[in-house]
PDB file of N, CA and C in Angstrom:
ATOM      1  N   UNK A   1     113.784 113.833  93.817  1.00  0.00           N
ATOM      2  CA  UNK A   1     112.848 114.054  92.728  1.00  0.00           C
ATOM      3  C   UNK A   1     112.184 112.734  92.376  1.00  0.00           C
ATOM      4  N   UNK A   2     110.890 112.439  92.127  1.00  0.00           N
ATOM      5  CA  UNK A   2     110.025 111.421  91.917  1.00  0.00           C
ATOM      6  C   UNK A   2     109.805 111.739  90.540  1.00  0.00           C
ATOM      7  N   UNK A   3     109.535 110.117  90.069  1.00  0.00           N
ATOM      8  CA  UNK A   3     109.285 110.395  88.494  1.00  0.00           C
ATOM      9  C   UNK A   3     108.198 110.067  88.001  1.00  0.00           C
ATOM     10  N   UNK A   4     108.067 110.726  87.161  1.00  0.00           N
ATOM     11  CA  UNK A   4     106.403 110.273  86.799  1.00  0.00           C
ATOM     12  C   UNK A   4     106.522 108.906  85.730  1.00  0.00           C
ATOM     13  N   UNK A   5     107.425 108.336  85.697  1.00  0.00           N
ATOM     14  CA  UNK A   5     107.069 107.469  84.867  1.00  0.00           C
ATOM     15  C   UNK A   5     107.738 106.064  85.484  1.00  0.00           C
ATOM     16  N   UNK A   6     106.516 105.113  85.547  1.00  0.00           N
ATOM     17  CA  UNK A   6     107.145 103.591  85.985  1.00  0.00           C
ATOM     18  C   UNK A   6     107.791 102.704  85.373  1.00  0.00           C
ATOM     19  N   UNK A   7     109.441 102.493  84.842  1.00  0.00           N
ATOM     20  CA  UNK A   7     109.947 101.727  84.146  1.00  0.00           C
ATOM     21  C   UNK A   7     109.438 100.114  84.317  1.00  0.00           C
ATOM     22  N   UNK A   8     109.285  99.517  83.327  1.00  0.00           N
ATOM     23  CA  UNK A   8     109.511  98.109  83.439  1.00  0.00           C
ATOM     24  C   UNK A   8     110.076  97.221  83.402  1.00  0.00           C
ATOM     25  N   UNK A   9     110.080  96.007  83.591  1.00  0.00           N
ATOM     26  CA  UNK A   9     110.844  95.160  83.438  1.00  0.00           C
ATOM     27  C   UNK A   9     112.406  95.116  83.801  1.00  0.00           C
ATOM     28  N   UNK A  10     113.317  95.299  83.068  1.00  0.00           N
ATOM     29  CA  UNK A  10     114.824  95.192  83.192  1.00  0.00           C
ATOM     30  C   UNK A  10     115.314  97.157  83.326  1.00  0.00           C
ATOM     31  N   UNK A  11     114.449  98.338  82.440  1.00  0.00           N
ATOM     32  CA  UNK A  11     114.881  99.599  82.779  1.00  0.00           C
ATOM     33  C   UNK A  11     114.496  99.996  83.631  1.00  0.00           C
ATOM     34  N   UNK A  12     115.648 101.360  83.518  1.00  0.00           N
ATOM     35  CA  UNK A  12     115.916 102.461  84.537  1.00  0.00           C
ATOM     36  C   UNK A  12     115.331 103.984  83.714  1.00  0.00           C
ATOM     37  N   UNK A  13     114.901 104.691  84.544  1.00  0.00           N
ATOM     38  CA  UNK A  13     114.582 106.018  84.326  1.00  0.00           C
ATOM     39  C   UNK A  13     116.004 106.918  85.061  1.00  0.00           C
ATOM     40  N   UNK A  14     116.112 107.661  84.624  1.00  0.00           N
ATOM     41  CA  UNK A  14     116.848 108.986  84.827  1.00  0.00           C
ATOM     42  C   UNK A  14     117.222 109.903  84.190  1.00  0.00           C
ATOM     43  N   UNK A  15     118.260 111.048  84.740  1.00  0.00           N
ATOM     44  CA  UNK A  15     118.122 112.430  84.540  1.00  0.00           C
ATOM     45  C   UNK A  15     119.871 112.550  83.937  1.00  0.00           C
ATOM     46  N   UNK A  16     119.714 112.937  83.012  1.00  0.00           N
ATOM     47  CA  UNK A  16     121.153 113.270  82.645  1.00  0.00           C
ATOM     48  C   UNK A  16     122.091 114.224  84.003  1.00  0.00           C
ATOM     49  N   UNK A  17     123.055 114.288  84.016  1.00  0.00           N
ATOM     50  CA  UNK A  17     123.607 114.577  84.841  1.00  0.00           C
ATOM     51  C   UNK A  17     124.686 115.646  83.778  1.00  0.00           C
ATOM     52  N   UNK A  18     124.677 116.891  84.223  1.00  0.00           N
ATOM     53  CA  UNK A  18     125.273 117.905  82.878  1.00  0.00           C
ATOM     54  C   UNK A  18     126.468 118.146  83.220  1.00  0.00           C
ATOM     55  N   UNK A  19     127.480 117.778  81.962  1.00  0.00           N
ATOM     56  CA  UNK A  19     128.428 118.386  81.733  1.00  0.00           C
ATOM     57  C   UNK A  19     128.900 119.908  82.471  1.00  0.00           C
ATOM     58  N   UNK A  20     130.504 119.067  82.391  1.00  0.00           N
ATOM     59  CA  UNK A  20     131.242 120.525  83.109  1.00  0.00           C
ATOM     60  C   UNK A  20     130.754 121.582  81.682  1.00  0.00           C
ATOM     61  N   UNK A  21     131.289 122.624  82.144  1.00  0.00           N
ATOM     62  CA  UNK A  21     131.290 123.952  80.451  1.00  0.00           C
ATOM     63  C   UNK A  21     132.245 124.210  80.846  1.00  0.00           C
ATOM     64  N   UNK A  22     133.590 123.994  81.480  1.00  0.00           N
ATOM     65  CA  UNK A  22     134.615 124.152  81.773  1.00  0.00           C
ATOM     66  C   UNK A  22     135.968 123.377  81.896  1.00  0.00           C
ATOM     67  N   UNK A  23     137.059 123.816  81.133  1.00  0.00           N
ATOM     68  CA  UNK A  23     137.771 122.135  80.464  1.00  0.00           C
ATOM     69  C   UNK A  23     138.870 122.707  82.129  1.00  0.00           C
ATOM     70  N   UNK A  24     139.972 121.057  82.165  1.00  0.00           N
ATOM     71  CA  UNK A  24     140.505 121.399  82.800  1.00  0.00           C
ATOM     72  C   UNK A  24     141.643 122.659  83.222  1.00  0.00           C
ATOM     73  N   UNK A  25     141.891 123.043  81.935  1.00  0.00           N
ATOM     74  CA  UNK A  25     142.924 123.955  82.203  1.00  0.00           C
ATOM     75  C   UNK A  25     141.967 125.645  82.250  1.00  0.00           C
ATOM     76  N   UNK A  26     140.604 125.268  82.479  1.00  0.00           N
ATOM     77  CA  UNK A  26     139.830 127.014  83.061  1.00  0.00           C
ATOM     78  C   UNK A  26     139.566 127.294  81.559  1.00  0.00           C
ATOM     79  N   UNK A  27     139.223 126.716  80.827  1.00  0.00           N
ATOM     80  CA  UNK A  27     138.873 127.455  79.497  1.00  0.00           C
ATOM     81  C   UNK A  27     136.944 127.139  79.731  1.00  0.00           C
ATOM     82  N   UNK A  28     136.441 128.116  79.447  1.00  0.00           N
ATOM     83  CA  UNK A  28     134.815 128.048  79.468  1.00  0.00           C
ATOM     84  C   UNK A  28     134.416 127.767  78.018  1.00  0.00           C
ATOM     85  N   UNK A  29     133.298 126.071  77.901  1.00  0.00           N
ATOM     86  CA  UNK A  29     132.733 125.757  76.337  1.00  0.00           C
ATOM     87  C   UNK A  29     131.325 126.517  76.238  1.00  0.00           C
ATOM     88  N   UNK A  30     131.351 127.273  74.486  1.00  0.00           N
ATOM     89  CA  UNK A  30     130.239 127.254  74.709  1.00  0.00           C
ATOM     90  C   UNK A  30     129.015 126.309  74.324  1.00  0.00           C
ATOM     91  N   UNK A  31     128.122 126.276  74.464  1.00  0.00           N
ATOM     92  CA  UNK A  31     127.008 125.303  74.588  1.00  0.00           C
ATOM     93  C   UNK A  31     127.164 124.124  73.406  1.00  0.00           C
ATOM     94  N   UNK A  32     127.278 125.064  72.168  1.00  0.00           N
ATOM     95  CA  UNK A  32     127.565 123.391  71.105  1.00  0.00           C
ATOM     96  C   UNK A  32     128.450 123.065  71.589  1.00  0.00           C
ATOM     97  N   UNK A  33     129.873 123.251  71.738  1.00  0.00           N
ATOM     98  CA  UNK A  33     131.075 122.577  71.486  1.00  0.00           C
ATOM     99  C   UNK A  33     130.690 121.590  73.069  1.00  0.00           C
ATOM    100  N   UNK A  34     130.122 121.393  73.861  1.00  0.00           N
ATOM    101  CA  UNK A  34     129.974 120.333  74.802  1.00  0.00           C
ATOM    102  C   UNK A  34     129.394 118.944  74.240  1.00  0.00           C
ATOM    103  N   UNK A  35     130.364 118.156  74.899  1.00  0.00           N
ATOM    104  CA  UNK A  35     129.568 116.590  74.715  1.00  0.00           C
ATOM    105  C   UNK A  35     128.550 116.257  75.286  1.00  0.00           C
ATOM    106  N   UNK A  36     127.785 115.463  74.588  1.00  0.00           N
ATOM    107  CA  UNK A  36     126.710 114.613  75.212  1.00  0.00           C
ATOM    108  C   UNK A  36     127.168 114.230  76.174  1.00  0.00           C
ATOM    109  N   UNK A  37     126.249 114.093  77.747  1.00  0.00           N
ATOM    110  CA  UNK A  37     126.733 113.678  78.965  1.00  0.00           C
ATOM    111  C   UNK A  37     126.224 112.388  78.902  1.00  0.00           C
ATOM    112  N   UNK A  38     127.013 111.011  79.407  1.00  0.00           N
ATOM    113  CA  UNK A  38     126.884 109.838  79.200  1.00  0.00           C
ATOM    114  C   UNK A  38     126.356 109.502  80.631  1.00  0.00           C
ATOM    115  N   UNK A  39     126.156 110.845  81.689  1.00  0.00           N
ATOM    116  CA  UNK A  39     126.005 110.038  83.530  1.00  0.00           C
ATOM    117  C   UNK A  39     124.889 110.292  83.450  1.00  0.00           C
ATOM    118  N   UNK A  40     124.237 109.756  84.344  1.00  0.00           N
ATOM    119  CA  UNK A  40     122.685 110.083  84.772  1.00  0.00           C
ATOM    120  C   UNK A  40     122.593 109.762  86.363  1.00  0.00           C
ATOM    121  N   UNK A  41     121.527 110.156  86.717  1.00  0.00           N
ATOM    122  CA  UNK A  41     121.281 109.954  88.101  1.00  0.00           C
ATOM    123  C   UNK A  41     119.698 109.492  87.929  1.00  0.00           C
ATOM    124  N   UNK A  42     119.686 108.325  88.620  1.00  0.00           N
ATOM    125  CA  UNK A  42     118.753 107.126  88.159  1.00  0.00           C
ATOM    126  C   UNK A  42     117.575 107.455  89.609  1.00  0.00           C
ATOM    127  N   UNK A  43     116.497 107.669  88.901  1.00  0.00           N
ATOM    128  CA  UNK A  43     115.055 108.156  89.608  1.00  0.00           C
ATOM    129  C   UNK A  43     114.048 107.015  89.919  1.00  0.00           C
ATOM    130  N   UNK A  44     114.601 106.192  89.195  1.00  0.00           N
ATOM    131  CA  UNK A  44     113.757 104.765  89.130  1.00  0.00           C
ATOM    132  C   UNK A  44     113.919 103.503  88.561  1.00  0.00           C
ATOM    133  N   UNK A  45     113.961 102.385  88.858  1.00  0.00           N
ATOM    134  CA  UNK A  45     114.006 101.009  88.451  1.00  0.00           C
ATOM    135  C   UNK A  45     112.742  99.910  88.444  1.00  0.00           C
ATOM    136  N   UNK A  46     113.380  99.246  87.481  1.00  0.00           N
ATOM    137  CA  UNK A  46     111.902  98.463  87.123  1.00  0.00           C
ATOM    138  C   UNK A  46     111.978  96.944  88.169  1.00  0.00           C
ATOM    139  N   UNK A  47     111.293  96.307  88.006  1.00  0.00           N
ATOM    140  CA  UNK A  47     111.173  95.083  89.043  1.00  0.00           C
ATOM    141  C   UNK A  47     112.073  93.936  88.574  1.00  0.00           C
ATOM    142  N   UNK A  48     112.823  93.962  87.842  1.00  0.00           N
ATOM    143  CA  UNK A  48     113.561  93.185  87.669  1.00  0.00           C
ATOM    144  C   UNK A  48     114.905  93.681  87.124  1.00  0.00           C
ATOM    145  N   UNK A  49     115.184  94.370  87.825  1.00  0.00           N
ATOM    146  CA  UNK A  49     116.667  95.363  87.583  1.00  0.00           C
ATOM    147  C   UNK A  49     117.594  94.744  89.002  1.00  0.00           C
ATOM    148  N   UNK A  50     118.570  94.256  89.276  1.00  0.00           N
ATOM    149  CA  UNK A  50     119.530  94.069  89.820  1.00  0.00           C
ATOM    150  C   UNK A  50     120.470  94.799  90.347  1.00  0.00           C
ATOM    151  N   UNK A  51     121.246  95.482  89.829  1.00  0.00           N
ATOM    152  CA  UNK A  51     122.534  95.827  90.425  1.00  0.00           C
ATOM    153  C   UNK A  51     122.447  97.418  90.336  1.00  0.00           C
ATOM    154  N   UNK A  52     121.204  97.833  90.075  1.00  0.00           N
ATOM    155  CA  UNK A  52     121.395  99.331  90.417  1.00  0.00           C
ATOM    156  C   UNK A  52     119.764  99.655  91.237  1.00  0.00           C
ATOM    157  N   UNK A  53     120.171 100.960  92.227  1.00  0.00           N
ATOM    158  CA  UNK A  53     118.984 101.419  92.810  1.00  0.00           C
ATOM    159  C   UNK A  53     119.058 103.149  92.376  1.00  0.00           C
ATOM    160  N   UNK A  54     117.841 103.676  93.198  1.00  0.00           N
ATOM    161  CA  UNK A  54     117.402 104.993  92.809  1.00  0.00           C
ATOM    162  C   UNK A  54     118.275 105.591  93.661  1.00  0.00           C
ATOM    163  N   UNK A  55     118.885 106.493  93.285  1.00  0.00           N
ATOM    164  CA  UNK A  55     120.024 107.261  93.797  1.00  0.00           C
ATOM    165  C   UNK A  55     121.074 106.995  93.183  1.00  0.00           C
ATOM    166  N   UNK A  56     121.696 106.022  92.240  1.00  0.00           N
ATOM    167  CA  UNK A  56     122.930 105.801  92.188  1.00  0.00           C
ATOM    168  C   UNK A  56     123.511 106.679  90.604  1.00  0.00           C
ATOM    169  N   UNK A  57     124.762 106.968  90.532  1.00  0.00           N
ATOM    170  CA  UNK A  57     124.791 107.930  89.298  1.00  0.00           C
ATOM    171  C   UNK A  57     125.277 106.587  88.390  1.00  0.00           C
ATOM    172  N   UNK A  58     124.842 106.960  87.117  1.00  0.00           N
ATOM    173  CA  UNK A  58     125.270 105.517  86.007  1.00  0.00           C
ATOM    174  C   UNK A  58     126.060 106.115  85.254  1.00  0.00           C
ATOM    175  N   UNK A  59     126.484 105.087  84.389  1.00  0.00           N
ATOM    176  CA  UNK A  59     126.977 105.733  82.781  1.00  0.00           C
ATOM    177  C   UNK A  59     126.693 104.950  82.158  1.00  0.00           C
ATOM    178  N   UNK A  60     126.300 104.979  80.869  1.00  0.00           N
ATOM    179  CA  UNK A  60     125.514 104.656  79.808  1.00  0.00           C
ATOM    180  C   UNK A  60     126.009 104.726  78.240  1.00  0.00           C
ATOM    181  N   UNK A  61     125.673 103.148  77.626  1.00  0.00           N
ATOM    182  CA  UNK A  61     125.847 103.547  76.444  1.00  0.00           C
ATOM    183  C   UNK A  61     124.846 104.722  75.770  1.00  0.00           C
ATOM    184  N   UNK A  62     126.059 105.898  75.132  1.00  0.00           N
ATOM    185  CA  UNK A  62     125.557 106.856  74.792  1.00  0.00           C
ATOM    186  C   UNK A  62     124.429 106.540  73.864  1.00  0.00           C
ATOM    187  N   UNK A  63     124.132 106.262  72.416  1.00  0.00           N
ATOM    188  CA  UNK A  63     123.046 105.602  71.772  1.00  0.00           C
ATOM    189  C   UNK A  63     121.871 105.006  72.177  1.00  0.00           C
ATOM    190  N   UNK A  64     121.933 104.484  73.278  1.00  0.00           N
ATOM    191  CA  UNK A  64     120.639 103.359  73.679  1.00  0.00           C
ATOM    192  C   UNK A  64     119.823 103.573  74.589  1.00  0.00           C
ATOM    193  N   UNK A  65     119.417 104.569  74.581  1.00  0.00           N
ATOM    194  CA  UNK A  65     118.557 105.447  75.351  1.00  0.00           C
ATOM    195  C   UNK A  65     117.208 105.585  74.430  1.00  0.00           C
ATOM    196  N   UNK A  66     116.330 105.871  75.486  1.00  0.00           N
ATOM    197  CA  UNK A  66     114.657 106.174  75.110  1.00  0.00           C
ATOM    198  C   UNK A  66     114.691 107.709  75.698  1.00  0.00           C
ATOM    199  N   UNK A  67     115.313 109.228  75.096  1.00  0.00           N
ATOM    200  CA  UNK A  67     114.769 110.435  75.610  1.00  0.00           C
ATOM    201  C   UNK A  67     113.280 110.809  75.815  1.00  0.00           C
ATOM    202  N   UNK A  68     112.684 111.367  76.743  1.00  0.00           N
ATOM    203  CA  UNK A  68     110.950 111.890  76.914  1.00  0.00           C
ATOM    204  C   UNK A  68     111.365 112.977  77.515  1.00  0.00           C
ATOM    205  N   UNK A  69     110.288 113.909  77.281  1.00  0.00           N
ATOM    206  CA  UNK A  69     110.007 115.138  78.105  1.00  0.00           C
ATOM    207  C   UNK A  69     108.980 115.515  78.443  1.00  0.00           C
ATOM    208  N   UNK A  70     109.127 115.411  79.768  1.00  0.00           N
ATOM    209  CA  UNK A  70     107.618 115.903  80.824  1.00  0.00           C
ATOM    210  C   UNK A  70     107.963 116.759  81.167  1.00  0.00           C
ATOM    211  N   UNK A  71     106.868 117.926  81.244  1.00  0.00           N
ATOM    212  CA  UNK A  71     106.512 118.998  82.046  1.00  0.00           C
ATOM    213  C   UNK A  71     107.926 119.861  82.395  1.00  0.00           C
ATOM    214  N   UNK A  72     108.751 120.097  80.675  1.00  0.00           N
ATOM    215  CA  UNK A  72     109.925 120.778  80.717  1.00  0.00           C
ATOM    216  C   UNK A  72     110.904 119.827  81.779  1.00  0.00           C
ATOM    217  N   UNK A  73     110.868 118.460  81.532  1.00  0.00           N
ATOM    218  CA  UNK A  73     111.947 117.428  82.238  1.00  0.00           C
ATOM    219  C   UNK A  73     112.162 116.951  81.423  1.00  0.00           C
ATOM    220  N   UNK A  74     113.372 116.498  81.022  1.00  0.00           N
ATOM    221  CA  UNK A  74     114.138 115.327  79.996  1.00  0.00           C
ATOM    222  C   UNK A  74     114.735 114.069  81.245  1.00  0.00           C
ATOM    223  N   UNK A  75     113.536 113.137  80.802  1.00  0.00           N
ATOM    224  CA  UNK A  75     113.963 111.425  81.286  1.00  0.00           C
ATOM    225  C   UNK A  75     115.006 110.740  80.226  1.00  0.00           C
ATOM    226  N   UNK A  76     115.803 109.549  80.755  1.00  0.00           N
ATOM    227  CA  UNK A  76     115.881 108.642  80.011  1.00  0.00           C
ATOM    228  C   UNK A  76     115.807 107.784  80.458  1.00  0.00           C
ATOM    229  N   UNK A  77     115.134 106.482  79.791  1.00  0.00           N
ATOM    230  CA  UNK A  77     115.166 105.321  79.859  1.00  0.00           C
ATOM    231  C   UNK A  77     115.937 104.656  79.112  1.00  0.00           C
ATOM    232  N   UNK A  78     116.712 104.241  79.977  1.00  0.00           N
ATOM    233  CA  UNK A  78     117.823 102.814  79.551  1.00  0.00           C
ATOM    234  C   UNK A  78     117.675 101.135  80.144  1.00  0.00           C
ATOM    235  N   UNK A  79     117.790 100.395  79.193  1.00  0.00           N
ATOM    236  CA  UNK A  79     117.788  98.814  79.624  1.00  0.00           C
ATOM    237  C   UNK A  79     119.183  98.806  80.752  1.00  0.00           C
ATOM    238  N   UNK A  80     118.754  98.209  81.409  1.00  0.00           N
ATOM    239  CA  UNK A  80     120.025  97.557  82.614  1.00  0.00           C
ATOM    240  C   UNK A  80     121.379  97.212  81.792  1.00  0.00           C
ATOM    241  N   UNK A  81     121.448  96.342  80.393  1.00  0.00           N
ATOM    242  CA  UNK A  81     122.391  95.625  80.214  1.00  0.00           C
ATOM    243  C   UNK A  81     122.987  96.919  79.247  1.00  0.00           C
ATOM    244  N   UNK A  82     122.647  97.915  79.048  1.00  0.00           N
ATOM    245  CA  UNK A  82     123.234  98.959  78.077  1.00  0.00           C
ATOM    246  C   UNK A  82     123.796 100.229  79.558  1.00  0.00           C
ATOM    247  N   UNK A  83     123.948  99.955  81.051  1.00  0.00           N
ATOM    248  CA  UNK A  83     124.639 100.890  81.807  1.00  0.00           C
ATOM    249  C   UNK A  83     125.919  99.593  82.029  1.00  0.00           C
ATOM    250  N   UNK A  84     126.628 100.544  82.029  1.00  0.00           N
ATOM    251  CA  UNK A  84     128.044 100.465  81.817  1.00  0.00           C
ATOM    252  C   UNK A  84     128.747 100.441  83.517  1.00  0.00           C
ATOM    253  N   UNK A  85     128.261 100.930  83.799  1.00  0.00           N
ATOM    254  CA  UNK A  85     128.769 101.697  85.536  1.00  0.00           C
ATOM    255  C   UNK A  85     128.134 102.165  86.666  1.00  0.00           C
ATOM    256  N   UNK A  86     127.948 102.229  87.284  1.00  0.00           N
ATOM    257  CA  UNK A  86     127.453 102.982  88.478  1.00  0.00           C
ATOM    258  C   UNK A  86     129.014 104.229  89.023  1.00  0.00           C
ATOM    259  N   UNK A  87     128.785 104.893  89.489  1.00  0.00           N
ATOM    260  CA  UNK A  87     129.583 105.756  90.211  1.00  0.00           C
ATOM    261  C   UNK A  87     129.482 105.745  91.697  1.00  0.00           C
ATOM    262  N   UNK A  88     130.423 105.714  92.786  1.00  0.00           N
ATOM    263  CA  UNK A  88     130.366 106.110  93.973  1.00  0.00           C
ATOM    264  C   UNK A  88     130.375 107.466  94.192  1.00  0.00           C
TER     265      UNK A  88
END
């Protein structure tokens, strides 16, 4: 997926990555009782971003995000120094 929007500088664009609705022991949540998902899967980086590329899944301080919505898509933009992780 390509994004329509060109981060700058030090951010990243990406896509939340959604929550299980299902706890471990098989119980199904419904929609409120789920947490905010803290992963994303990162669509884009700005020119001076370092240690992450497009493809990689992050985690993120939950708070420090820029949410947008295009064309029924929810982006976020996060600064580099507010992801926490990458995932393999």
């Amino acid at each position: 997926m390509n994004s329509p929007i060109k981060p700058l500088a030090d951010r990243v664009v990406a896509i939340r990555v959604e929550a299980s609705n299902k706890t471990a022991s098989g119980l199904y949540l419904p929609d409120n009782a789920k947490e905010k998902p803290v992963m994303a899967s990162v669509l884009a980086v700005g020119p001076d971003v370092k240690g992450i590329k497009v493809g990689d899944k992050i985690v993120y301080k939950e708070y420090s995000t820029t949410d947008l919505k295009i064309d029924n898509q929810e982006y976020l933009i996060v600064k580099e120094e507010d992801v926490l992780a990458t995932i393999a």
